[in-house]
N, C-alpha and C. Protein backbone atom coordinates (compact mmCIF):
# COMPACT_ATOMS: atom_id res chain seq x y z
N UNK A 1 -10.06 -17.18 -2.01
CA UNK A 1 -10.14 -15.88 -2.67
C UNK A 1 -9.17 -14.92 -1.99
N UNK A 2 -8.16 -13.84 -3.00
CA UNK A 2 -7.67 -13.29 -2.42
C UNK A 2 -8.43 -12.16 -1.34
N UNK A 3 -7.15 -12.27 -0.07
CA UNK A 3 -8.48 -10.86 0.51
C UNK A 3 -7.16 -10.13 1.32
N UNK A 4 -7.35 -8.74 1.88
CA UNK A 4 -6.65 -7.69 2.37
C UNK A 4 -6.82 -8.17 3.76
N UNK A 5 -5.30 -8.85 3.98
CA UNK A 5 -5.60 -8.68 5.61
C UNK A 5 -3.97 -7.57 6.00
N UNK A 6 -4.44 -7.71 7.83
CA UNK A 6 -3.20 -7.17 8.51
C UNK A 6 -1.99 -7.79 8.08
N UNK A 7 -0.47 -7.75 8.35
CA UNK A 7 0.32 -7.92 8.19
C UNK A 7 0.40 -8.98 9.00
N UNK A 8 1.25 -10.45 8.13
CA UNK A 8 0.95 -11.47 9.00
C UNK A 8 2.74 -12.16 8.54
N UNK A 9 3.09 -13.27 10.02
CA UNK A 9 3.88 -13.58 9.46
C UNK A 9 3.85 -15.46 8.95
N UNK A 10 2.51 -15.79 8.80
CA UNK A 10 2.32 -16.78 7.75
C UNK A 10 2.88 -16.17 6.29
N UNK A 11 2.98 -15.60 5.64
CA UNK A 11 3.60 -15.49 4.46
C UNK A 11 4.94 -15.16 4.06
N UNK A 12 5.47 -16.09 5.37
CA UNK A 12 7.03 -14.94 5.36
C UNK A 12 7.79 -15.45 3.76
N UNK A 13 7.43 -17.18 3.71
CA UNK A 13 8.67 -17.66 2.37
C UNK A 13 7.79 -16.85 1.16
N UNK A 14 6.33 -16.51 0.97
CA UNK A 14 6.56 -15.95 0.00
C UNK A 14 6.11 -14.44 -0.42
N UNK A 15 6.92 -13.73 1.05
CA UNK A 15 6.75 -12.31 0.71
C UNK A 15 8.31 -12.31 0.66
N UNK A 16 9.36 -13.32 0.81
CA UNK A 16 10.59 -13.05 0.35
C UNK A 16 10.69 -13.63 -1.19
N UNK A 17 10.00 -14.06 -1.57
CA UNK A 17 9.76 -14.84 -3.23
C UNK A 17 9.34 -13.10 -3.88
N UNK A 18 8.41 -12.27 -3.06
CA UNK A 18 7.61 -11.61 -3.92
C UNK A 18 9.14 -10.16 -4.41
N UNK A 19 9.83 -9.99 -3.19
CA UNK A 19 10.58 -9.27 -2.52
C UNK A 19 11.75 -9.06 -4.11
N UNK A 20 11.84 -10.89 -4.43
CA UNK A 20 13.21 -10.81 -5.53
C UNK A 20 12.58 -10.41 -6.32
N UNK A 21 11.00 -10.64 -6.92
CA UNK A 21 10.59 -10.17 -8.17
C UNK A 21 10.46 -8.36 -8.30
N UNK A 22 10.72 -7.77 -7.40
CA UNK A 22 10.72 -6.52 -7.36
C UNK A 22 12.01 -5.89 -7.82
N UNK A 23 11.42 -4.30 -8.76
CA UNK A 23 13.02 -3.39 -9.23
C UNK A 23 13.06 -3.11 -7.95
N UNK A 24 14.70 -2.40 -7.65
CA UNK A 24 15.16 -1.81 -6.77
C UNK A 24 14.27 -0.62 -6.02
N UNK A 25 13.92 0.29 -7.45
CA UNK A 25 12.68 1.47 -7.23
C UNK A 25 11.56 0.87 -6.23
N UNK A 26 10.86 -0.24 -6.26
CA UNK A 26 9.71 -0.77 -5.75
C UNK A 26 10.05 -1.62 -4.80
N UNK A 27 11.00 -1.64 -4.02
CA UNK A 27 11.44 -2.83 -2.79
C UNK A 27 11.46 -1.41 -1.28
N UNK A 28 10.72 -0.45 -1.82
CA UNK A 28 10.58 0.42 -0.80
C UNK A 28 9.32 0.01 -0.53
N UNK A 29 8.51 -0.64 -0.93
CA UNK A 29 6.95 -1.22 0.00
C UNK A 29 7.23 -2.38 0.55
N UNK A 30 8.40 -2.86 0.63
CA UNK A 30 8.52 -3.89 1.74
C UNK A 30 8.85 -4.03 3.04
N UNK A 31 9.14 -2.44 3.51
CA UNK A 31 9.76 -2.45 4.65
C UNK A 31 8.77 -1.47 5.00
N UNK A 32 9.40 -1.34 6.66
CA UNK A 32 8.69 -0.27 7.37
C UNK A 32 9.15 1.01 7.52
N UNK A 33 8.91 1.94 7.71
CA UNK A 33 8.90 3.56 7.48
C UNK A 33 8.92 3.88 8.99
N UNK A 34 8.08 2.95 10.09
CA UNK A 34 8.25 3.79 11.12
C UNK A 34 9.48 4.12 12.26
N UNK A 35 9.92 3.00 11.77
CA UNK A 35 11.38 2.81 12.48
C UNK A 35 12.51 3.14 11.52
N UNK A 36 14.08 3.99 12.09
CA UNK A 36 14.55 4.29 11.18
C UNK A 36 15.62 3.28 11.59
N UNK A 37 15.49 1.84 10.84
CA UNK A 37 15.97 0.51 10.46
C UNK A 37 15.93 0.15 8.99
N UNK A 38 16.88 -0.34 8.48
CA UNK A 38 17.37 -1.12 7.15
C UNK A 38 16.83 -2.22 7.30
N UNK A 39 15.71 -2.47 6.71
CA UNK A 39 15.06 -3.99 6.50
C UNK A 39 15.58 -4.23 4.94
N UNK A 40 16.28 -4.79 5.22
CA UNK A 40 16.95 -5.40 3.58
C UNK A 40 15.81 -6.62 3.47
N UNK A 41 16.17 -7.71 2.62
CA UNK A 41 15.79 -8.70 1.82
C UNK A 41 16.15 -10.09 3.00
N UNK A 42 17.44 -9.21 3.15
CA UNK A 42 18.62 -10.64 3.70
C UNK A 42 18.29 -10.57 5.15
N UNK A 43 18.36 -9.77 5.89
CA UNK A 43 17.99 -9.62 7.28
C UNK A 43 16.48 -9.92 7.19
N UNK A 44 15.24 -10.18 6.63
CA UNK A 44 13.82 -10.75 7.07
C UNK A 44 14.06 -12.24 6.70
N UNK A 45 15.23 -12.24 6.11
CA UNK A 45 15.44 -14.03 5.76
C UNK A 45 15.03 -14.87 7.25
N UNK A 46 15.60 -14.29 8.14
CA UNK A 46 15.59 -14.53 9.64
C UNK A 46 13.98 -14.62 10.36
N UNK A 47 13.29 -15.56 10.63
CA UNK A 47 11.63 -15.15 10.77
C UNK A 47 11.68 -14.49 12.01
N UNK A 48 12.61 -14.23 12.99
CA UNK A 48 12.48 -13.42 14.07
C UNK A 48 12.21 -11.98 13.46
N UNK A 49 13.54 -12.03 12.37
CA UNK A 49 13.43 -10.19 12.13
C UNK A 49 12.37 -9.91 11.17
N UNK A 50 11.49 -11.19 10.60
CA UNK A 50 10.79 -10.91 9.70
C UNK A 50 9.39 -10.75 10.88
N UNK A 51 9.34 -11.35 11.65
CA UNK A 51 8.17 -10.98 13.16
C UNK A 51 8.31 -9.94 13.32
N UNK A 52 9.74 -9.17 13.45
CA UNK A 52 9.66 -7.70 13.79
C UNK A 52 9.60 -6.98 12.75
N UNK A 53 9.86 -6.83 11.82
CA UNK A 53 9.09 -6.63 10.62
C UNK A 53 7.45 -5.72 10.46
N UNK A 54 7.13 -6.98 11.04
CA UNK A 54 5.75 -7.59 10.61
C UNK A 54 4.79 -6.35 11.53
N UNK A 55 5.47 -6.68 12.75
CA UNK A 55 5.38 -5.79 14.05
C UNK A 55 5.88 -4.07 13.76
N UNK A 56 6.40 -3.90 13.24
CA UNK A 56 7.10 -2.27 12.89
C UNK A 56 6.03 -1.60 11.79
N UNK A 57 5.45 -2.64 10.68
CA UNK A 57 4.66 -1.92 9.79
C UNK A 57 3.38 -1.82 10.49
N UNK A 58 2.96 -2.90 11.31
CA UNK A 58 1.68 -2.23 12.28
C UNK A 58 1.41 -1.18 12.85
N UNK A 59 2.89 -0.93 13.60
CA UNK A 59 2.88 0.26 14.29
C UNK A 59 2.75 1.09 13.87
N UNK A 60 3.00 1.65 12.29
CA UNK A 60 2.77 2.70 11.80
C UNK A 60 1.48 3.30 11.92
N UNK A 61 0.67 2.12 11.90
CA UNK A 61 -1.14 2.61 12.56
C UNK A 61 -1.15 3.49 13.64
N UNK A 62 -0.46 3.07 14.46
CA UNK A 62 -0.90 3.31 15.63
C UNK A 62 -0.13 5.42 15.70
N UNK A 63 -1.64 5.52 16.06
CA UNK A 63 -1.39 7.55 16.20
C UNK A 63 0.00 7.37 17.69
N UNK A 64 0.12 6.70 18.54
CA UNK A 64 1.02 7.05 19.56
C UNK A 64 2.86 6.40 19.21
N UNK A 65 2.68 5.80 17.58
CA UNK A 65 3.93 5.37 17.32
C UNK A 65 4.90 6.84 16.81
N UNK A 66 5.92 7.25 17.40
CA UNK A 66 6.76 8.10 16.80
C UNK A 66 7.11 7.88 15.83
N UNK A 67 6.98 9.01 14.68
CA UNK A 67 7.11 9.05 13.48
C UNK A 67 8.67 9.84 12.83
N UNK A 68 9.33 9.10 11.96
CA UNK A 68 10.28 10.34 11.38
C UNK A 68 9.69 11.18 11.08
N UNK A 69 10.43 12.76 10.72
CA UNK A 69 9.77 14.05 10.25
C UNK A 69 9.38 13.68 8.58
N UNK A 70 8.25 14.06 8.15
CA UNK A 70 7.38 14.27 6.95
C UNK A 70 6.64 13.13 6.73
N UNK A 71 7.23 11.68 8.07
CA UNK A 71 5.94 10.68 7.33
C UNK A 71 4.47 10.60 7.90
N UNK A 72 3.69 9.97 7.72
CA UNK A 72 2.39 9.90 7.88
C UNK A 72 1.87 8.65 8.94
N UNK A 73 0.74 8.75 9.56
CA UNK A 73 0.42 7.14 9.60
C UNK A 73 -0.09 6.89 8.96
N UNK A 74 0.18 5.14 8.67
CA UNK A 74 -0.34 4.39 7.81
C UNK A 74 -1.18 3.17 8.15
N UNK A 75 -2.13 3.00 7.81
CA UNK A 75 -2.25 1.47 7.50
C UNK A 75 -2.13 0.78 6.64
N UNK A 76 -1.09 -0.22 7.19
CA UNK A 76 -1.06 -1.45 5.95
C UNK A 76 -1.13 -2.58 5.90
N UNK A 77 -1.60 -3.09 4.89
CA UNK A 77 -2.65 -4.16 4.27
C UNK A 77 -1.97 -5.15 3.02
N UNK A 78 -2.07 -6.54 3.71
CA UNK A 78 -1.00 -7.33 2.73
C UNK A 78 -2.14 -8.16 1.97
N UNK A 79 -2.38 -8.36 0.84
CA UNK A 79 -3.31 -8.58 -0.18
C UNK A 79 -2.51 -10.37 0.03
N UNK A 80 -3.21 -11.06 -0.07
CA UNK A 80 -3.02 -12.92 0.43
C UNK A 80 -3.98 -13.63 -0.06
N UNK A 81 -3.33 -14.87 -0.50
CA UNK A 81 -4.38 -15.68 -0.86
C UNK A 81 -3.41 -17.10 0.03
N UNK A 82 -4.32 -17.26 0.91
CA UNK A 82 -3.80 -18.52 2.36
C UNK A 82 -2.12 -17.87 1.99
N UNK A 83 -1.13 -18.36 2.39
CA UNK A 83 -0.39 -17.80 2.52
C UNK A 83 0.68 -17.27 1.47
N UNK A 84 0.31 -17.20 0.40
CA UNK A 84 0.72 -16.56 -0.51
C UNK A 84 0.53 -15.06 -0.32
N UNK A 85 1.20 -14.19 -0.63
CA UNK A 85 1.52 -12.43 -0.72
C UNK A 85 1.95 -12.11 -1.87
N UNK A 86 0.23 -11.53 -2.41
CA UNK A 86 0.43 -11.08 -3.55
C UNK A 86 0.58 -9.33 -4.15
N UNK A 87 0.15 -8.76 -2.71
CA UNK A 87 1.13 -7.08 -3.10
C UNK A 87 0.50 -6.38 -1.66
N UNK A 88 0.64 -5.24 -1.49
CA UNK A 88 0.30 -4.51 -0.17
C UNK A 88 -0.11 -3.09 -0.50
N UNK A 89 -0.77 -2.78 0.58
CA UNK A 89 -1.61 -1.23 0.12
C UNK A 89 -1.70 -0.65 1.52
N UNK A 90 -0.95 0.19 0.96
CA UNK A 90 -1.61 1.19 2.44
C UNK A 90 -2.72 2.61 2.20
N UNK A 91 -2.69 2.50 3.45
CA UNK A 91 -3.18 3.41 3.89
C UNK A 91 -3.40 4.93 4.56
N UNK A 92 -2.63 6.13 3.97
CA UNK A 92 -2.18 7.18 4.77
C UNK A 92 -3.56 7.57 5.48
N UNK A 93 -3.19 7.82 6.74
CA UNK A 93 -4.00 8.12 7.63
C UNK A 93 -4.61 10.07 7.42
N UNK A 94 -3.67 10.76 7.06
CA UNK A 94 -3.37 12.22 6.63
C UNK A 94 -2.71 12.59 5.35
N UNK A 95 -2.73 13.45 5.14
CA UNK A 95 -1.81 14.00 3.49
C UNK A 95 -1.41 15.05 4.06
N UNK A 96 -0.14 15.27 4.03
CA UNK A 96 1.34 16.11 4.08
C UNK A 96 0.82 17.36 2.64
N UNK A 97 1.29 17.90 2.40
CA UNK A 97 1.48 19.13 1.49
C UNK A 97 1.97 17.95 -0.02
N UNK A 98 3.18 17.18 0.53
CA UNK A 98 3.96 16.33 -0.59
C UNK A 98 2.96 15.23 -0.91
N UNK A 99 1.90 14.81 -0.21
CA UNK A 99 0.52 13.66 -0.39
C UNK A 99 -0.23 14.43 -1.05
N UNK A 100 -0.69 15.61 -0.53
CA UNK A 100 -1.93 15.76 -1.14
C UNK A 100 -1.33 16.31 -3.01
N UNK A 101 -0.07 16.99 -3.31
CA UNK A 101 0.12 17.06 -4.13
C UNK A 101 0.71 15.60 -5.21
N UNK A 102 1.11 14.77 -4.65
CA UNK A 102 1.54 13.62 -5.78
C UNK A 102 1.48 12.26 -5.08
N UNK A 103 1.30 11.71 -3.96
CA UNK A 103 1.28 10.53 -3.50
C UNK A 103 -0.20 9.89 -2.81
N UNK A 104 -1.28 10.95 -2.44
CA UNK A 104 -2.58 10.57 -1.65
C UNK A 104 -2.38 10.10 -0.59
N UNK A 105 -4.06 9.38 -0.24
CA UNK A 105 -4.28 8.81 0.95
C UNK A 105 -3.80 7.29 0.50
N UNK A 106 -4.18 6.39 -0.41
CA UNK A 106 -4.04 4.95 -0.99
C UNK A 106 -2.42 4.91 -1.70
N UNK A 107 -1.55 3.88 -1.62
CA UNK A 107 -0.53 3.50 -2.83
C UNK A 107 -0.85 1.89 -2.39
N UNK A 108 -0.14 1.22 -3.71
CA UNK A 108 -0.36 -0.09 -3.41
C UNK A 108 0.45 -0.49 -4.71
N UNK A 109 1.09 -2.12 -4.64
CA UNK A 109 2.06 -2.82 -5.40
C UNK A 109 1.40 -4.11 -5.40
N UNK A 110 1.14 -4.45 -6.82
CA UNK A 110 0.98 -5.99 -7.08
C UNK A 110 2.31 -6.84 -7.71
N UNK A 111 2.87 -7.93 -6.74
CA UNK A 111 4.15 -8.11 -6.87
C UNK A 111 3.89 -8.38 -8.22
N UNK A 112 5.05 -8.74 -9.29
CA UNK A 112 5.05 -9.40 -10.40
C UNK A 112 4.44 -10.03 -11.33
N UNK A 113 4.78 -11.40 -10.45
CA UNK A 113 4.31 -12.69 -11.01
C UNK A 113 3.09 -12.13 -10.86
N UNK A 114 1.84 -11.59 -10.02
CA UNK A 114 0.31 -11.67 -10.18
C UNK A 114 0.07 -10.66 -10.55
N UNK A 115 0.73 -10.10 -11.30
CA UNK A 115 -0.07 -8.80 -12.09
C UNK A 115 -1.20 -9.55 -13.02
N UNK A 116 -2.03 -8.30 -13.53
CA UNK A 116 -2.91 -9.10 -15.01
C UNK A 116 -3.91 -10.10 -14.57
N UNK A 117 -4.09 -9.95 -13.38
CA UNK A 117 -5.53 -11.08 -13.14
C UNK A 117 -6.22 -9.77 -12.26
N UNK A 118 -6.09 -8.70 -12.02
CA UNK A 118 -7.47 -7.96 -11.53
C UNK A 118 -7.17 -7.72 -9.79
N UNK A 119 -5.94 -7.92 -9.41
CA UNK A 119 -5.59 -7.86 -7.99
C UNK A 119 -5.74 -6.38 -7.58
N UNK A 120 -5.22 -5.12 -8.70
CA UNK A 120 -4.94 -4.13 -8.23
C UNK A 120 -6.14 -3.52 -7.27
N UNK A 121 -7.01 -3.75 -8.53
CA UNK A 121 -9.03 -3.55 -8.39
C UNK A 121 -9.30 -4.01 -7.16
N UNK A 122 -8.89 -5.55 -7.05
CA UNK A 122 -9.65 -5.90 -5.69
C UNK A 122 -8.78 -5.05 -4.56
N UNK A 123 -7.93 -5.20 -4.34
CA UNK A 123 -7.35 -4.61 -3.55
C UNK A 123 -7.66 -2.89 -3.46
N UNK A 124 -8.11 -2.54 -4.06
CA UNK A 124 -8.10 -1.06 -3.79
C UNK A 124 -9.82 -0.95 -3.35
N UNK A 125 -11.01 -1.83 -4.24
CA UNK A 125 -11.69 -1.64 -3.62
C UNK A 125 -12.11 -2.42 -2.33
N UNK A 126 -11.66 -3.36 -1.94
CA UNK A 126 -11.31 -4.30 -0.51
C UNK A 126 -10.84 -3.02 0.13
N UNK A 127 -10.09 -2.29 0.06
CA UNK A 127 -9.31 -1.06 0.77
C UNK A 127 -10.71 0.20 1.21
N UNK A 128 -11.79 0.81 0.34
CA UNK A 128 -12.46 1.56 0.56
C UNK A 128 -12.73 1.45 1.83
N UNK A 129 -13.49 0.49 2.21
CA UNK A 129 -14.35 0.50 3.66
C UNK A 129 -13.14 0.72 4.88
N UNK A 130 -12.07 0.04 4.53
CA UNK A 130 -10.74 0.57 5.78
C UNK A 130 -10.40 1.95 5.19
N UNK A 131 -10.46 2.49 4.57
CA UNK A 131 -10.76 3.55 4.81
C UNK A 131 -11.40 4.44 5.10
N UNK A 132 -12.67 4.16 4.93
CA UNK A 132 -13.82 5.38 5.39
C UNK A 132 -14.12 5.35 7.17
N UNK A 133 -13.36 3.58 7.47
CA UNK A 133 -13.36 3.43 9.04
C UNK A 133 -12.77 4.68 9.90
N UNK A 134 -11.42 5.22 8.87
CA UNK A 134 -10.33 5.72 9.32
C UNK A 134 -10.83 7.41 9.01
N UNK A 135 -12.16 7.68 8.96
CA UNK A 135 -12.24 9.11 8.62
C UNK A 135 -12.18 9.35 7.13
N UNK A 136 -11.88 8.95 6.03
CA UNK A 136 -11.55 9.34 5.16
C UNK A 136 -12.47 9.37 3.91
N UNK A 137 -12.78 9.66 3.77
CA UNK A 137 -13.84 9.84 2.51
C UNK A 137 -13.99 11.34 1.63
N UNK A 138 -13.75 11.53 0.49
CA UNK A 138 -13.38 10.33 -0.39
C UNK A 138 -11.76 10.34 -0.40
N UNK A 139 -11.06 9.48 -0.93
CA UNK A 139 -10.05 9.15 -0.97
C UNK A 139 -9.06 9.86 -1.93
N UNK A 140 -7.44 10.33 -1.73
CA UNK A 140 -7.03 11.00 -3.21
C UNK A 140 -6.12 9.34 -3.26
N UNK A 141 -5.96 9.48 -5.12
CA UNK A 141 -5.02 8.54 -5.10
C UNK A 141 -4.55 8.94 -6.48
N UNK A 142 -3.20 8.49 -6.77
CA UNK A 142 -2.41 9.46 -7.99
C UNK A 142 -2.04 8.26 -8.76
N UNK A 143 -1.54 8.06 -9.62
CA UNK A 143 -0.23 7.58 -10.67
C UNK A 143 -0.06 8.29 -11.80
N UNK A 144 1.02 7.39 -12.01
CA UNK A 144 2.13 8.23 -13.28
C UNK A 144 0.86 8.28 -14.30
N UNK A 145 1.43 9.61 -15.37
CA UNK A 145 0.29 9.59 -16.02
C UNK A 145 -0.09 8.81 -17.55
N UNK A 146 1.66 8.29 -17.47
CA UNK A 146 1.93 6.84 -18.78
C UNK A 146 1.87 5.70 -17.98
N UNK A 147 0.62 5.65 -16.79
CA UNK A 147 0.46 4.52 -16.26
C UNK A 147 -0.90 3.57 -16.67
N UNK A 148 -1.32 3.17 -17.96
CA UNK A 148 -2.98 3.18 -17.92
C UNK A 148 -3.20 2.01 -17.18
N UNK A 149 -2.50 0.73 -16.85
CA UNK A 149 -2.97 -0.01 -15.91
C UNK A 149 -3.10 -0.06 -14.44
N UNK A 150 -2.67 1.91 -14.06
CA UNK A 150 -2.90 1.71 -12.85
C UNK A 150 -4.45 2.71 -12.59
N UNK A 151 -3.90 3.21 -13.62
CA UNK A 151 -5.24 4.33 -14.07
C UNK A 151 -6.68 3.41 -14.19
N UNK A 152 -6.24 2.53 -15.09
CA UNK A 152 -7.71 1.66 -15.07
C UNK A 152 -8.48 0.99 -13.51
N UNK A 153 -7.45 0.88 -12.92
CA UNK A 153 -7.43 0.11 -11.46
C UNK A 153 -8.50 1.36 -10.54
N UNK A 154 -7.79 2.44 -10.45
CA UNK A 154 -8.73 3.84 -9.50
C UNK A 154 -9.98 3.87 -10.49
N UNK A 155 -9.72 4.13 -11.55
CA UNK A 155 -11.17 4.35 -12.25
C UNK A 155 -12.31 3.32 -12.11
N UNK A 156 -11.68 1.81 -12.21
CA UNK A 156 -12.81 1.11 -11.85
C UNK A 156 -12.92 0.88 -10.12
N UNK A 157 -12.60 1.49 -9.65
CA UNK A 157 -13.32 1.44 -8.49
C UNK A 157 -13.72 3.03 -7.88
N UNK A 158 -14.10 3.77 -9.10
CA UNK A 158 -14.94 4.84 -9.65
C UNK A 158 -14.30 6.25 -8.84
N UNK A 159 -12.89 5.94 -9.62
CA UNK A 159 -12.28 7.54 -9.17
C UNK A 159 -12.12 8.25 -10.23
N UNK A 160 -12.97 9.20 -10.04
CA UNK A 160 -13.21 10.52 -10.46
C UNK A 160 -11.41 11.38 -11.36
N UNK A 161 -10.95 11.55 -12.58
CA UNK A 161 -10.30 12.55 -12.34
C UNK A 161 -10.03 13.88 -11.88
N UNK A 162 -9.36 14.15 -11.67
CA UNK A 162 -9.15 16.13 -11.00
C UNK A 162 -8.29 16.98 -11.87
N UNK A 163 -7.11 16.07 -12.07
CA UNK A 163 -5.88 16.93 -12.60
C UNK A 163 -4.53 15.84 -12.80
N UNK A 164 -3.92 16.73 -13.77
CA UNK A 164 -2.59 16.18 -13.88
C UNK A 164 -1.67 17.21 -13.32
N UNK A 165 -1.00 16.89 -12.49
CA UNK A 165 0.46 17.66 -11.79
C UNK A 165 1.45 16.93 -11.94
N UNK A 166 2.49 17.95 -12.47
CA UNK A 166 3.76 16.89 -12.23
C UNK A 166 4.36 15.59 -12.89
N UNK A 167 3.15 15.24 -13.81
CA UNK A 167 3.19 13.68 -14.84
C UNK A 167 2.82 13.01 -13.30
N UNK A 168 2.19 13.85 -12.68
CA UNK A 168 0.88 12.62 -12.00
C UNK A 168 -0.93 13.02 -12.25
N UNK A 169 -1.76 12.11 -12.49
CA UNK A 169 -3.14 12.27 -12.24
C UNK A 169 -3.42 11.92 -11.35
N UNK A 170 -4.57 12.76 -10.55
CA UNK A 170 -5.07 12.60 -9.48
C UNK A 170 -6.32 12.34 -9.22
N UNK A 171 -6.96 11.66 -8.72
CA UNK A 171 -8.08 10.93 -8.70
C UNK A 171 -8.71 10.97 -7.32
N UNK A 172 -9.91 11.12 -7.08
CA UNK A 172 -10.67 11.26 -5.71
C UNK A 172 -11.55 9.75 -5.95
N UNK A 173 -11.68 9.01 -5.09
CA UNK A 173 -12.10 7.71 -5.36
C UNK A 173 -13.39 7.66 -3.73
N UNK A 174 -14.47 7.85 -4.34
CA UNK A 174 -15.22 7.36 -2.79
C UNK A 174 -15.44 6.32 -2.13
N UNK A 175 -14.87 6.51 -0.69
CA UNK A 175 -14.68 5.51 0.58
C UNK A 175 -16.39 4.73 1.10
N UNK A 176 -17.39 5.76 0.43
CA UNK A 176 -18.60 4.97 1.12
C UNK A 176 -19.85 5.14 -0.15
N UNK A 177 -20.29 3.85 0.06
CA UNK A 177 -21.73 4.52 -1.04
C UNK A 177 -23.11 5.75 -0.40
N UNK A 178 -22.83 6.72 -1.20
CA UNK A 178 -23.81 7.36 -1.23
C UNK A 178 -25.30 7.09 -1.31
């Protein structure tokens, strides 16, 4: 069964499989944010640089990793089934002024090929409890607002609408049962 783990580098051949099925727009959830390094496609070909990789998006957890100016910490979470990588979700630790208005605490990508079997769902609600670990309850989480399959995804794991800003809706999704 698929399940949300840490970032691992058992899936390296096919988080570079997942990597080609991605537009250009969406090959920004494959790399890491905390280091200001070019993780292309071609350079994780290498499993050393794909270890460090692997190692750079962890760190983003960590509150004592130096951050560029405006990003957040994150945790992130590679959605797997044995070593297959089927999309990733993080986790903002805080919301910026630019989060709380259009991006939230949650984003997440189901590569391609596994869209349409229900990954988004599990993955977002697999995600609640790491989040409420992290302080957070309830959760914001946005998409486009000509998005209904991502819309359906927050709603069934019972997020609330708030508003549309921007041609985004925003959604408060709770981290713990009441």
């Amino acid at each position: 069964m698929p399940t949300l783990v840490e970032p691992t580098t058992a899936v390296h051949r096919s988080f570079l499989a997942a990597w080609d099925e991605l537009e250009p727009a969406d090959e920004r959830w494959m790399g890491a944010h905390a280091l200001d390094e070019d993780w292309t496609r071609a350079r994780t070909e290498d499993p050393q640089e794909f270890a460090r990789l692997v190692d750079a998006i962890k760190a983003e957890a960590d509150e004592n990793t130096q951050l560029p100016a405006g990003l957040v910490h994150q945790t992130v979470l590679w959605f797997t089934d044995g070593d297959e990588w089927l999309g990733r979700l993080s986790i903002r630790h805080e919301l910026t002024p630019a989060l709380l208005e259009l991006g939230g605490h949650i984003g997440y990508v189901v590569r391609p090929s596994a869209r349409g079997h229900g990954y988004g769902t599990e993955m977002l609600t697999q995600s609640l409890p790491w989040a409420a670990r992290l302080g957070i309850d309830p959760a914001l989480l946005t998409c486009d607002a000509d998005n209904p399959a991502s819309r359906k995804v927050i709603e069934a794991a019972g997020g609330e609408l708030e508003d549309e800003r921007h041609g985004k809706l925003r959604f408060w999704v709770p981290t713990t049962l009441s």
